[in-house]
N, C-alpha and C. Protein backbone atom coordinates (compact mmCIF):
# COMPACT_ATOMS: atom_id res chain seq x y z
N UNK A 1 -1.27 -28.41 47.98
CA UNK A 1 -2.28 -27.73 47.18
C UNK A 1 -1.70 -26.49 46.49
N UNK A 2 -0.82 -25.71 47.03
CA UNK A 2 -0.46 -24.44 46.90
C UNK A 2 0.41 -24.55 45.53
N UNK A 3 1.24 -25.70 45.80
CA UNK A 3 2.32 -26.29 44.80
C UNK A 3 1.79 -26.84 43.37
N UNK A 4 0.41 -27.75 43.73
CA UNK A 4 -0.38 -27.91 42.25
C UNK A 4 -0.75 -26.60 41.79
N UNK A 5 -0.76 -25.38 42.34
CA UNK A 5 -1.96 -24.55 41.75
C UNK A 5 -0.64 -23.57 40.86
N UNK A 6 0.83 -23.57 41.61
CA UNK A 6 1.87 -22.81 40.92
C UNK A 6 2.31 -23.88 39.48
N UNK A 7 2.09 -25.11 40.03
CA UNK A 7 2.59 -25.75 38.44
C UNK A 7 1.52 -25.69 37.24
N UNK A 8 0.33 -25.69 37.65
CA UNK A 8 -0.68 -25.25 37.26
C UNK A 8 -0.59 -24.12 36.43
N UNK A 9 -0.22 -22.85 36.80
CA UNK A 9 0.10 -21.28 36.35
C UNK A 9 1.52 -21.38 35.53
N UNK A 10 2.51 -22.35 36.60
CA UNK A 10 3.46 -22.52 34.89
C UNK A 10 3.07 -23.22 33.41
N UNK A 11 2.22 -24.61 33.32
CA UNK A 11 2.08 -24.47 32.52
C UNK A 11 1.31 -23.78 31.55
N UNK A 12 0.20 -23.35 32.37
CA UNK A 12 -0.80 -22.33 31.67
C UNK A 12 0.46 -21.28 31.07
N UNK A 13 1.54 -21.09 31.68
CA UNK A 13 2.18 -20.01 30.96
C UNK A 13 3.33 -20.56 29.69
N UNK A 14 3.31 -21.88 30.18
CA UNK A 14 4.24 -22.23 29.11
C UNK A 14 3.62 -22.27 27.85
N UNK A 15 2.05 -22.80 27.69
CA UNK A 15 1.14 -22.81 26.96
C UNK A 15 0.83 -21.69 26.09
N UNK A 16 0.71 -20.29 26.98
CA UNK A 16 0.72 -19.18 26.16
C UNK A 16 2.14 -18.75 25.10
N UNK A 17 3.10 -19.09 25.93
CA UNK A 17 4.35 -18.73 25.24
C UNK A 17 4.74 -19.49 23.97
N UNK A 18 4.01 -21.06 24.06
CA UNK A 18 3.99 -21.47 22.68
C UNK A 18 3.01 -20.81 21.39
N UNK A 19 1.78 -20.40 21.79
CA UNK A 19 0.99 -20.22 21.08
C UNK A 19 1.05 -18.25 20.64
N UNK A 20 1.93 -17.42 21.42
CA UNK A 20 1.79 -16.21 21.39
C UNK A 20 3.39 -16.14 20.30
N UNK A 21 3.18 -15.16 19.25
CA UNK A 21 3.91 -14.88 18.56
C UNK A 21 3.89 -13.04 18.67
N UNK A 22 5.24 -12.92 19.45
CA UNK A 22 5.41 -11.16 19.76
C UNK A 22 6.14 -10.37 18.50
N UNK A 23 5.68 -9.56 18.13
CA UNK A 23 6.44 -8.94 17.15
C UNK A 23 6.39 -7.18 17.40
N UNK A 24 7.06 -6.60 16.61
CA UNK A 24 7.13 -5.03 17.43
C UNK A 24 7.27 -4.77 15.66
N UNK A 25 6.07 -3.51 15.34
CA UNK A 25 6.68 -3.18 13.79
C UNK A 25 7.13 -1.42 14.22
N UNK A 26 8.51 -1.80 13.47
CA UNK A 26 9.21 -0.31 13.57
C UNK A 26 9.02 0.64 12.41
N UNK A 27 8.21 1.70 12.02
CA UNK A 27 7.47 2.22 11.15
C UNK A 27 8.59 3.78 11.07
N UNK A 28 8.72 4.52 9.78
CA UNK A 28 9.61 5.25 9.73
C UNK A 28 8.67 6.73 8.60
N UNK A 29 8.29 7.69 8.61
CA UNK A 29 7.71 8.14 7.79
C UNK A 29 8.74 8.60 6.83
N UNK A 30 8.97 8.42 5.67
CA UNK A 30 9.65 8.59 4.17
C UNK A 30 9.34 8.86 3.14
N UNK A 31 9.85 9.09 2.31
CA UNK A 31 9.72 9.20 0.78
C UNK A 31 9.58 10.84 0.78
N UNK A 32 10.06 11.48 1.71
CA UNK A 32 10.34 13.37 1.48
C UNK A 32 12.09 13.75 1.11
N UNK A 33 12.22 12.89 0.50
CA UNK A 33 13.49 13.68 -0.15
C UNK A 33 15.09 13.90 0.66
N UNK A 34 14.62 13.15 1.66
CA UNK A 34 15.96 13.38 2.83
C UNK A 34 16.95 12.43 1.53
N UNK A 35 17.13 11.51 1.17
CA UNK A 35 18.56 10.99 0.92
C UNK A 35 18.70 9.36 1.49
N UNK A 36 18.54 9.33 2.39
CA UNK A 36 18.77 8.24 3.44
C UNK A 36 17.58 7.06 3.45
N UNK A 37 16.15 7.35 2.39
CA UNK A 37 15.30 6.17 2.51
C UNK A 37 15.62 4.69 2.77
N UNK A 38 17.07 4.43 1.44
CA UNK A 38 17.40 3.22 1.42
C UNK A 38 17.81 2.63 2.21
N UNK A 39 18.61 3.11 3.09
CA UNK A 39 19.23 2.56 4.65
C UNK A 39 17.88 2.25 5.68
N UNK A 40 17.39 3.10 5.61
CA UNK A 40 16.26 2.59 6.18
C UNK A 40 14.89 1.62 6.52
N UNK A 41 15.25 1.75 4.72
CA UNK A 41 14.44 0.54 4.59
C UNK A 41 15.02 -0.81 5.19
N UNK A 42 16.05 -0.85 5.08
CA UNK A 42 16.82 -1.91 5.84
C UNK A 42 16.43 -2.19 6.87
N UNK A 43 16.04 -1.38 7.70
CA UNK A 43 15.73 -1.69 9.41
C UNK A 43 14.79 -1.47 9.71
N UNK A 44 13.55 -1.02 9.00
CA UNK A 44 11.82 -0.91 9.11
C UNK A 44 11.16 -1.56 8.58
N UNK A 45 10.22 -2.06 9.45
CA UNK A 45 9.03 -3.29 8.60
C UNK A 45 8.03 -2.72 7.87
N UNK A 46 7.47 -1.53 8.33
CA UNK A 46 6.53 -0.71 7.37
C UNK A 46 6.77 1.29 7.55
N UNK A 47 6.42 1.50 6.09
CA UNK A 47 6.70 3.18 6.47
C UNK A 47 5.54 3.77 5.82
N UNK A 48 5.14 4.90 6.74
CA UNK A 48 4.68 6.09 5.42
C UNK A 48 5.26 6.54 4.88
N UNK A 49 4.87 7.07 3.46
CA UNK A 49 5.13 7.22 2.29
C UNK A 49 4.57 8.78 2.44
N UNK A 50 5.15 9.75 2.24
CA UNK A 50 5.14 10.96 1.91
C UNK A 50 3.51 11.54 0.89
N UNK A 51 2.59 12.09 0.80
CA UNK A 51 1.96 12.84 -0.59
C UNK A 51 1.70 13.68 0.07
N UNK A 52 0.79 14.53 -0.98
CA UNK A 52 0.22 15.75 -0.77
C UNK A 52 1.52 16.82 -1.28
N UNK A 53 2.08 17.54 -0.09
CA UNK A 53 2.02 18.85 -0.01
C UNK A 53 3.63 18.54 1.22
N UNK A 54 4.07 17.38 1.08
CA UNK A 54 5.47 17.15 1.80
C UNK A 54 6.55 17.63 0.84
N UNK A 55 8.15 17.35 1.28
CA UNK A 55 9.24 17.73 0.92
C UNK A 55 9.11 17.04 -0.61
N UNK A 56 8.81 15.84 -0.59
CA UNK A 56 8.74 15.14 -1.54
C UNK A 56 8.11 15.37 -2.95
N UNK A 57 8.41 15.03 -4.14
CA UNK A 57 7.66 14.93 -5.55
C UNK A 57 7.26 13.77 -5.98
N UNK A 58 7.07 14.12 -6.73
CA UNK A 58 6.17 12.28 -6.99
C UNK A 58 7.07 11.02 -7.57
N UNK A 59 8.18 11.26 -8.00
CA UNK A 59 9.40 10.39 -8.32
C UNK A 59 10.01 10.14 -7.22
N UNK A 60 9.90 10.99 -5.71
CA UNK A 60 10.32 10.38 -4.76
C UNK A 60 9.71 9.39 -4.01
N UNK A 61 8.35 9.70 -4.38
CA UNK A 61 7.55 8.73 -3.78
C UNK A 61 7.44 7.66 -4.27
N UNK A 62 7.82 7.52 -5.75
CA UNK A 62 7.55 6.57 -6.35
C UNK A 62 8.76 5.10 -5.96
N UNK A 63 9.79 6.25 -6.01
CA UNK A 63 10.99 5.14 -5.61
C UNK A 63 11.06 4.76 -4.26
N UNK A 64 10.53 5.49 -3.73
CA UNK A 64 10.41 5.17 -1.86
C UNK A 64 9.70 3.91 -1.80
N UNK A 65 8.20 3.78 -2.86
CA UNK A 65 7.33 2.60 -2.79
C UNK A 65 7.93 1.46 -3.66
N UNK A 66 9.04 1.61 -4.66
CA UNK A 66 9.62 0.42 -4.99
C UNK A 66 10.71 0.12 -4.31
N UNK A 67 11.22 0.60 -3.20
CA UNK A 67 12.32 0.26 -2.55
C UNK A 67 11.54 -0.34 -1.45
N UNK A 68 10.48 0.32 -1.14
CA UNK A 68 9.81 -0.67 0.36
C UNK A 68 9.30 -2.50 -0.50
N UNK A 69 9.14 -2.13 -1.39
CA UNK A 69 8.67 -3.44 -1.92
C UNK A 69 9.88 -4.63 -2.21
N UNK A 70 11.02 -3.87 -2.56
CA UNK A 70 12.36 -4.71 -2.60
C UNK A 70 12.27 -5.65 -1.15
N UNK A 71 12.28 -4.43 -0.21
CA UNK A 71 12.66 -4.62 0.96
C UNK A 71 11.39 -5.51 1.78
N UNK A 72 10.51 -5.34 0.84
CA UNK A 72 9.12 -6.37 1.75
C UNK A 72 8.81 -5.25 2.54
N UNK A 73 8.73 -4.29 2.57
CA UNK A 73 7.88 -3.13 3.79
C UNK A 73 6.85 -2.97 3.85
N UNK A 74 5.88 -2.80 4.53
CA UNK A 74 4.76 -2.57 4.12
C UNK A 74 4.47 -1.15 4.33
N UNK A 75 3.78 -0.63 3.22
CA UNK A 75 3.64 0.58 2.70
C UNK A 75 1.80 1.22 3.57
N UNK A 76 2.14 2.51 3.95
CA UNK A 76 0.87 3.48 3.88
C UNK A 76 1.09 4.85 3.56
N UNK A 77 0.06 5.78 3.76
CA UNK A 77 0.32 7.02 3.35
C UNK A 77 0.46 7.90 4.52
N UNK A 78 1.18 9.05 4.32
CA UNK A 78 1.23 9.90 5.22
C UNK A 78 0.99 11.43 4.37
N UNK A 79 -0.03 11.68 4.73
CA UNK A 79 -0.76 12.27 4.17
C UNK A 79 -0.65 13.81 5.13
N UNK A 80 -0.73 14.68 3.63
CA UNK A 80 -0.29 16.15 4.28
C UNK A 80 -1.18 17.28 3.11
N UNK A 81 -1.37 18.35 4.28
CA UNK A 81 -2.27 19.29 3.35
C UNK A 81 -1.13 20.69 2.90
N UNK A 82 -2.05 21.25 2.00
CA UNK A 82 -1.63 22.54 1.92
C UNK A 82 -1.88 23.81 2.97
N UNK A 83 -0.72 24.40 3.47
CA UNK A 83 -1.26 25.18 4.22
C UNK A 83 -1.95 26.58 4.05
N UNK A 84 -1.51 26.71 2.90
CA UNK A 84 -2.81 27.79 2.10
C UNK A 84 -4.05 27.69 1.81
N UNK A 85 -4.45 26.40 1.68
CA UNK A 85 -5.87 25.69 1.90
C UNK A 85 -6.35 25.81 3.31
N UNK A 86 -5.70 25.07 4.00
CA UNK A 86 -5.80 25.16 5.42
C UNK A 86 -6.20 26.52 5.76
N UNK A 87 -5.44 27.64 5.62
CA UNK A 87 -5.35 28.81 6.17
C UNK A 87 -7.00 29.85 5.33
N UNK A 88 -7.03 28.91 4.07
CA UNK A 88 -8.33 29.62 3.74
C UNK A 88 -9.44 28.63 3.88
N UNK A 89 -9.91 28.00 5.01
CA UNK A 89 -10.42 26.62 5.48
C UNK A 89 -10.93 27.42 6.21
N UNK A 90 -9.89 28.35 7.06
CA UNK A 90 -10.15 28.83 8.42
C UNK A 90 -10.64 30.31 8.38
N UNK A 91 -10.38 31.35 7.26
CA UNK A 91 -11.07 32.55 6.75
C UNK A 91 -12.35 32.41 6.60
């Protein structure tokens, strides 16, 4: 009995292992002007993309989002305030 109930649990597990697809997305925040986007894109499946009030200008961002697209990345924002706003948010 003990022996049906372990072959039992293997295949229930072999079952999952066909039907489960594991993936891990390695996400990188970019497009601030470091230099190094393009390499990176190489080895990340999706990144934020720099606006607001980051290192970045808007030609960096722009090329950051056509290089993730070369690369198939998938793109979001990483979104940043001013801290002079901020600081008169809080006055």
């Amino acid at each position: 009995m003990e022996r049906e109930r372990d072959l039992e649990r293997f295949r229930i597990g072999l079952s999952l292992q066909r039907c489960m697809k594991l993936s891990v997305d390695l996400n990188a925040d970019l497009g601030e002007g470091s230099g190094h986007d393009a390499e990176l894109f190489e080895l990340i499946s999706s990144a934020n993309i720099a606006t607001g009030f980051h290192a970045g200008d808007s030609d960096t961002m722009h090329a950051a989002i056509s290089a993730a697209k070369k690369q198939r990345v998938a793109v979001g924002a990483h979104p940043s305030f001013s801290i002079a706003r901020i600081s008169d948010a809080r006055s």
